[in-house]
Protein backbone atom coordinates (compact mmCIF):
# COMPACT_ATOMS: atom_id res chain seq x y z
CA UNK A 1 87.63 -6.44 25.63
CA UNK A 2 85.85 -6.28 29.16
CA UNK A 3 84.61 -2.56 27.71
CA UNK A 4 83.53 -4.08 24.54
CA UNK A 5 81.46 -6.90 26.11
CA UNK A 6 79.63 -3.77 28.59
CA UNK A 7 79.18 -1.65 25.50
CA UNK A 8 77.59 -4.93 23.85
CA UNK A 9 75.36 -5.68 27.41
CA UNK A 10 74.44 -2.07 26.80
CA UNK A 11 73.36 -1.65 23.43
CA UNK A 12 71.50 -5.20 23.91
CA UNK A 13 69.34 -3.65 27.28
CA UNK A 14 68.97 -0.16 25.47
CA UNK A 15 67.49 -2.50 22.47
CA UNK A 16 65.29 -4.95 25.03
CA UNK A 17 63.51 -1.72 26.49
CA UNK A 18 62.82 -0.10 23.27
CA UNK A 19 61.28 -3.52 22.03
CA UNK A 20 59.57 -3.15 25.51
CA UNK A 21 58.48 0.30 24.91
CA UNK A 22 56.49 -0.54 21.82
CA UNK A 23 54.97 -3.70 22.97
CA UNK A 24 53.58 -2.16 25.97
CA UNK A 25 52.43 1.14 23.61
CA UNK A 26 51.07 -1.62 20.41
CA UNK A 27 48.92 -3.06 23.61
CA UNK A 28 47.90 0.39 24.43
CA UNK A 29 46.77 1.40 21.35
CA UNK A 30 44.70 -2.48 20.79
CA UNK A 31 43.03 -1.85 23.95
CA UNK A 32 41.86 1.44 22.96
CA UNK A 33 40.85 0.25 19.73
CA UNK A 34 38.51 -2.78 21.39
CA UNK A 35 37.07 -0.23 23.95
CA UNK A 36 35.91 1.92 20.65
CA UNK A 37 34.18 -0.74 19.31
CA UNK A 38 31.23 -0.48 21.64
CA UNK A 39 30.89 3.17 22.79
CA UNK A 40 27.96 3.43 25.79
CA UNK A 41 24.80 5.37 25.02
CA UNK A 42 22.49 6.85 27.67
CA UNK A 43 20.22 8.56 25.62
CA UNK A 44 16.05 8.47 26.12
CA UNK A 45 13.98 10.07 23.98
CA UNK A 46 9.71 10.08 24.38
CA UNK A 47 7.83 11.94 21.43
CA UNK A 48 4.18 11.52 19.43
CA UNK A 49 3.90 9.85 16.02
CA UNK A 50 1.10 9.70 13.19
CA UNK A 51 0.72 8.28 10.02
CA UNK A 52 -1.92 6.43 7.43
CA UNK A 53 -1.97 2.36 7.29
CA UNK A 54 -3.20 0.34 4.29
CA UNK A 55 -4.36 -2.73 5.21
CA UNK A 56 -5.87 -6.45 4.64
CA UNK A 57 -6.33 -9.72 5.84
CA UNK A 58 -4.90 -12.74 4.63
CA UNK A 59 -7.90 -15.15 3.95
CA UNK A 60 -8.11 -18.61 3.28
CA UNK A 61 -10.62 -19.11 1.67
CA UNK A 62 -9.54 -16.17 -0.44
CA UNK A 63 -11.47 -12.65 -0.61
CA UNK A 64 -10.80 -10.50 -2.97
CA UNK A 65 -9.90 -7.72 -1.77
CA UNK A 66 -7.93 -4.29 -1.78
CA UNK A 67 -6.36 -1.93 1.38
CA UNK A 68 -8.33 -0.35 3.61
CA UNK A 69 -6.85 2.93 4.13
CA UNK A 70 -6.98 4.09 7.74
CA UNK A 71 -5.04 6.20 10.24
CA UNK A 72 -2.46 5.68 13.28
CA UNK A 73 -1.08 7.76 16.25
CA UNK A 74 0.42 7.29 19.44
CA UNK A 75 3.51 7.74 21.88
CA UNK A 76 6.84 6.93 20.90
CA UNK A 77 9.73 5.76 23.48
CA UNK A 78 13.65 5.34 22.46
CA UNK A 79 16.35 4.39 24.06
CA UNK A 80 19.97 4.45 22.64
CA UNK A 81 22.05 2.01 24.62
CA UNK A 82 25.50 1.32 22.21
CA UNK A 83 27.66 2.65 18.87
CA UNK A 84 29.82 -0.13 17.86
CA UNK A 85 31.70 1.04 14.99
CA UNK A 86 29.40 3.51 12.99
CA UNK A 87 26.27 1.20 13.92
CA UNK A 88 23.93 3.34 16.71
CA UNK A 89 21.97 1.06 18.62
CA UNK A 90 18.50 1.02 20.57
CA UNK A 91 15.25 -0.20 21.58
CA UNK A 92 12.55 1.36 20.14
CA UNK A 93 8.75 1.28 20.81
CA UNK A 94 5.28 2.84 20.54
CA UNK A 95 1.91 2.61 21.79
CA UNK A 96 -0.68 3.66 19.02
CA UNK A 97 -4.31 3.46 17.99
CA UNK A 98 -4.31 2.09 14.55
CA UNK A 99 -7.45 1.46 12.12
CA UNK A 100 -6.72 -1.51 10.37
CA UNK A 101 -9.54 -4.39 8.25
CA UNK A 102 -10.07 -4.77 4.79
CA UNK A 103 -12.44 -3.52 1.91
CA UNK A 104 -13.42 -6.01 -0.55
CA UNK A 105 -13.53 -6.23 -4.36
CA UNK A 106 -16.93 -7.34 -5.41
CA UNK A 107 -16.29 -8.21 -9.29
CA UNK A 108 -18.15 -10.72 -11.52
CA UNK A 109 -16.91 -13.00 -14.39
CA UNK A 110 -15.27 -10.02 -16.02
CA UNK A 111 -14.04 -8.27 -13.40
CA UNK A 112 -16.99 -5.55 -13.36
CA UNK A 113 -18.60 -4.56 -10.55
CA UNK A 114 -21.22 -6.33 -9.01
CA UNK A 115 -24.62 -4.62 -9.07
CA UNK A 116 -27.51 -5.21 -6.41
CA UNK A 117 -30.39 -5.65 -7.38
CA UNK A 118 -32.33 -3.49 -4.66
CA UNK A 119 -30.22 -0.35 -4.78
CA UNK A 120 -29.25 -0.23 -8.26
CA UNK A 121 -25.55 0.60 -7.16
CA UNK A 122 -22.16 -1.57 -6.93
CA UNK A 123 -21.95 -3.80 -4.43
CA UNK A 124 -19.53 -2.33 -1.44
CA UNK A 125 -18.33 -3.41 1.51
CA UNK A 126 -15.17 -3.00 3.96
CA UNK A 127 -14.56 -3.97 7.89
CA UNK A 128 -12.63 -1.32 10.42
CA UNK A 129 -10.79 -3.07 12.95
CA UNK A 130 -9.61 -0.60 16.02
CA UNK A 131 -6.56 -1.44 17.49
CA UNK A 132 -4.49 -0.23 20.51
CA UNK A 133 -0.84 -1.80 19.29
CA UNK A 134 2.37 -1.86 20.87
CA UNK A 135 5.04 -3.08 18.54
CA UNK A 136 9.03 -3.43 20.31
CA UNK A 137 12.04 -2.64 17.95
CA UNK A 138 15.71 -3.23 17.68
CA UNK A 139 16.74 -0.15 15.83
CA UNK A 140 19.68 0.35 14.02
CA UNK A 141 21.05 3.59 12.55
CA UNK A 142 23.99 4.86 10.66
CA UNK A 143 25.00 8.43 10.22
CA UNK A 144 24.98 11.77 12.45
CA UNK A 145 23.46 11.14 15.63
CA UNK A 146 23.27 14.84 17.02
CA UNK A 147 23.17 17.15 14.17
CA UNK A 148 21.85 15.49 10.71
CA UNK A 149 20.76 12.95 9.35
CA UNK A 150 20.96 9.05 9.97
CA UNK A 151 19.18 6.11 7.93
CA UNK A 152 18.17 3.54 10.34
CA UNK A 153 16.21 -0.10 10.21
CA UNK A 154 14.88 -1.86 12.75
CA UNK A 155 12.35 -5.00 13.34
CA UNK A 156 10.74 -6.70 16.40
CA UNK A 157 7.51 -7.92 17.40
CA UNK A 158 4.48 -6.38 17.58
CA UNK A 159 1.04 -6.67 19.69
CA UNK A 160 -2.44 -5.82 19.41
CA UNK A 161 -5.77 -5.44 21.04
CA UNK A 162 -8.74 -5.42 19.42
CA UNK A 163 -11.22 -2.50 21.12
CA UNK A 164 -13.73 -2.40 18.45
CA UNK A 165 -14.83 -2.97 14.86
CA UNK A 166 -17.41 -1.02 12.20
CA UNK A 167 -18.74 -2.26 8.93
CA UNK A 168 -19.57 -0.19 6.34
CA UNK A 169 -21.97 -1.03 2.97
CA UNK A 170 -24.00 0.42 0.93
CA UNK A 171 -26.44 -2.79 0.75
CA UNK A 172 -28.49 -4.93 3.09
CA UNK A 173 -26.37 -7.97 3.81
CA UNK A 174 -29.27 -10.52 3.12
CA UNK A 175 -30.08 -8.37 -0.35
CA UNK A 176 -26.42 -9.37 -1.42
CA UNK A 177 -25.90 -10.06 -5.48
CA UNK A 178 -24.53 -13.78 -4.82
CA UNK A 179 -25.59 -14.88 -8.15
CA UNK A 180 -23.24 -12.46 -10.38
CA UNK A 181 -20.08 -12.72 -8.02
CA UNK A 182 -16.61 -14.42 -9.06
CA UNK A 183 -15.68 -15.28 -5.41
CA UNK A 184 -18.88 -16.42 -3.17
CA UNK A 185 -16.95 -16.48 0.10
CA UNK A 186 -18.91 -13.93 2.43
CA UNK A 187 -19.27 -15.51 5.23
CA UNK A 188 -16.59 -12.90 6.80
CA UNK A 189 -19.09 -10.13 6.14
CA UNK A 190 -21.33 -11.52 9.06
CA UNK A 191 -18.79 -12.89 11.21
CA UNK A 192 -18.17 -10.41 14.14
CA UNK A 193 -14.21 -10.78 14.83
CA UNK A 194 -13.15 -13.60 17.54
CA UNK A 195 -9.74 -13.43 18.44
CA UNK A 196 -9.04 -10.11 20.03
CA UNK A 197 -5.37 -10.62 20.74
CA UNK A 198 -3.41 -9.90 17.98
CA UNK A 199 0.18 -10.44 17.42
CA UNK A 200 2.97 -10.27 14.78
CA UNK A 201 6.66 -9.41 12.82
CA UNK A 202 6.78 -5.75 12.00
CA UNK A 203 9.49 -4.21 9.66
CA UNK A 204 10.38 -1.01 8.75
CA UNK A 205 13.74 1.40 7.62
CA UNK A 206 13.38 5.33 7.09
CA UNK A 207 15.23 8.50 7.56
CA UNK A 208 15.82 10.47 10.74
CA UNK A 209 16.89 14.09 10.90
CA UNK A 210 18.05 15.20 14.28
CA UNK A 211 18.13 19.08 15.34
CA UNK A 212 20.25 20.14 18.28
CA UNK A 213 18.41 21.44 21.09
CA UNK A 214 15.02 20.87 18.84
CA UNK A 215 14.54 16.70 18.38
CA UNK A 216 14.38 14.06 16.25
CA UNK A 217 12.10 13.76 12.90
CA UNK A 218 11.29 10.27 11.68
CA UNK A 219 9.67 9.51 8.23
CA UNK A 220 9.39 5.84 8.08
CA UNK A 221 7.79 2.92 6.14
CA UNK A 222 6.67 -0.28 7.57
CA UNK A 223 5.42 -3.16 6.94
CA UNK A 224 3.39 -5.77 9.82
CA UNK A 225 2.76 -9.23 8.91
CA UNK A 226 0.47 -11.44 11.84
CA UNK A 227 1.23 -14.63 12.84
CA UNK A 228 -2.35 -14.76 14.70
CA UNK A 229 -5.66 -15.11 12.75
CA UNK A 230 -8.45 -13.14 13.51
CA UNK A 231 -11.20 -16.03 13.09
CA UNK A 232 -10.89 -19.02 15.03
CA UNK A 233 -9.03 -21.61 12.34
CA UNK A 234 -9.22 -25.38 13.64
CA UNK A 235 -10.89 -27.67 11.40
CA UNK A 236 -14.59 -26.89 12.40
CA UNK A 237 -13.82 -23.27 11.55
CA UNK A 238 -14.65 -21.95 7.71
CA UNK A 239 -11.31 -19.77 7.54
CA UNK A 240 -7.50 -22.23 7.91
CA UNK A 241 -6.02 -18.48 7.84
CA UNK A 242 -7.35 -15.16 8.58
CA UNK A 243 -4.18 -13.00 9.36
CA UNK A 244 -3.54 -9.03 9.51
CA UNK A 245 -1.15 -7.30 7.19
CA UNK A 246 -0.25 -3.66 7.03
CA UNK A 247 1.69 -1.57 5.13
CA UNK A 248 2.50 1.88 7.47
CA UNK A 249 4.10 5.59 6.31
CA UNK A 250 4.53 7.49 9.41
CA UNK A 251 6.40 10.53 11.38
CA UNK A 252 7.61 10.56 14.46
CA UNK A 253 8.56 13.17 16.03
CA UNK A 254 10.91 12.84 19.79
CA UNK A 255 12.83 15.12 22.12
CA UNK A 256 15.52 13.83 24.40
CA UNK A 257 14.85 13.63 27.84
CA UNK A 258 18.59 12.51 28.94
CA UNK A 259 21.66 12.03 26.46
CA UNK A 260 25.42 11.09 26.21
CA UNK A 261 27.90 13.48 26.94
CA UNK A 262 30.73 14.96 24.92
CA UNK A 263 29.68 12.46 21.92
């Protein structure tokens, strides 16, 4: 009996370590699991970028208008920071020169051009705004982050300065055809710009193929909508609302200046 009852003690410790055994390796394994949720990234990257904006401005009073097509190009800056799960994260940002403004449609009743009466031509007339922008991203990507290629979105805020503006027309301002216009809103066409500072949301998602030992290529599409008005709008002011928006295509092109390790 006394052998019986040791044999029992036995089988009952042998059991209690065993149960031990896998609670200790289940915790293992859950630890691991939570410290692969958020892998560290070190990587920088600095490269160029370059693309064509189309452009307007939000008026109210409204102007008919269309985009102003103009071009944009500056430094790019990355840094990768975190991959939780199969999300790559990062903080992107550039510093460009970017045309922006508007062009506007000059149509009468019947949505024909407007003639003047000097020149004998349609009436034209569009505004180039010259900015130095810096717009701040949190970028997210999903796919291969060394070799391949990843789709990524990301979205912050973006700033502006305002280093010059050009007009171009094909009329003398005070020869304008007011009589046969639709919309008679022109006081913008005289107004020099008075708000400098610029700010605003930009958006944007693309494609980005990475080369070992060669960089990163992104092709991207954006869009930048301002939440600052580019004529003074109190209520002395003609415009309420007189706000930039952009739609961007760029590439970017950016070559790692330190990286993660064995990822």
């Amino acid at each position: 009996m006394f052998i019986n009852t040791m044999s029992s003690l036995s089988l009952k410790v042998r059991q209690m370590r065993l149960r031990y055994i896998i609670c200790i390796a289940a915790l293992a394994l859950s630890m691991d699991s939570v410290a692969q949720i958020g892998e560290h990234r070190n990587d920088f990257a600095i490269g160029v970028n370059a693309g064509y904006t189309m452009s307007n401005i939000g008026f109210t009073p409204k102007v008919t208008q269309t985009n102003l097509g103009g071009m944009t190009g500056g430094v790019s800056f990355r840094y990768v920071c975190e991959k939780y799960f199969s999300t790559v994260c990062s903080i992107y940002g550039e510093v460009n020169y970017t045309q922006m403004g508007w062009k506007e449609r000059i149509l009468d009743a019947n949505d024909q051009p407007v003639v003047n009466a000097v020149t004998g031509l349609p009436e034209q007339y569009s505004r180039t705004l010259n900015y130095i922008q810096v717009p701040i991203f949190a970028h997210l990507a999903w796919g291969r982050e060394r070799k391949g290629v990843q789709f990524f979105f990301q979205a912050g805020p973006q700033f502006g300065y305002l280093i010059g503006e050009s007009t171009k027309t094909n009329f003398a301002l005070s020869d304008m055809n007011l009589d046969d216009r639709s919309n008679k809103v022109y006081a913008q066409d005289t107004m020099p710009v008075e708000n400098k500072f610029d700010y605003g949301i930009a958006v944007g998602m693309g494609l980005e193929v990475s080369i070992n030992r060669v960089g990163h290529f992104l092709l991207e599409g954006r869009y930048y909508y301002g939440l600052g008005n580019i004529y003074g709008d109190s209520k002395r002011d003609f415009f309420s609302k007189s706000n930039n928006n952009s739609i961007v295509v760029k590439l970017s092109y950016l070559f790692d200046l330190t990286r993660t390790k064995n990822k």
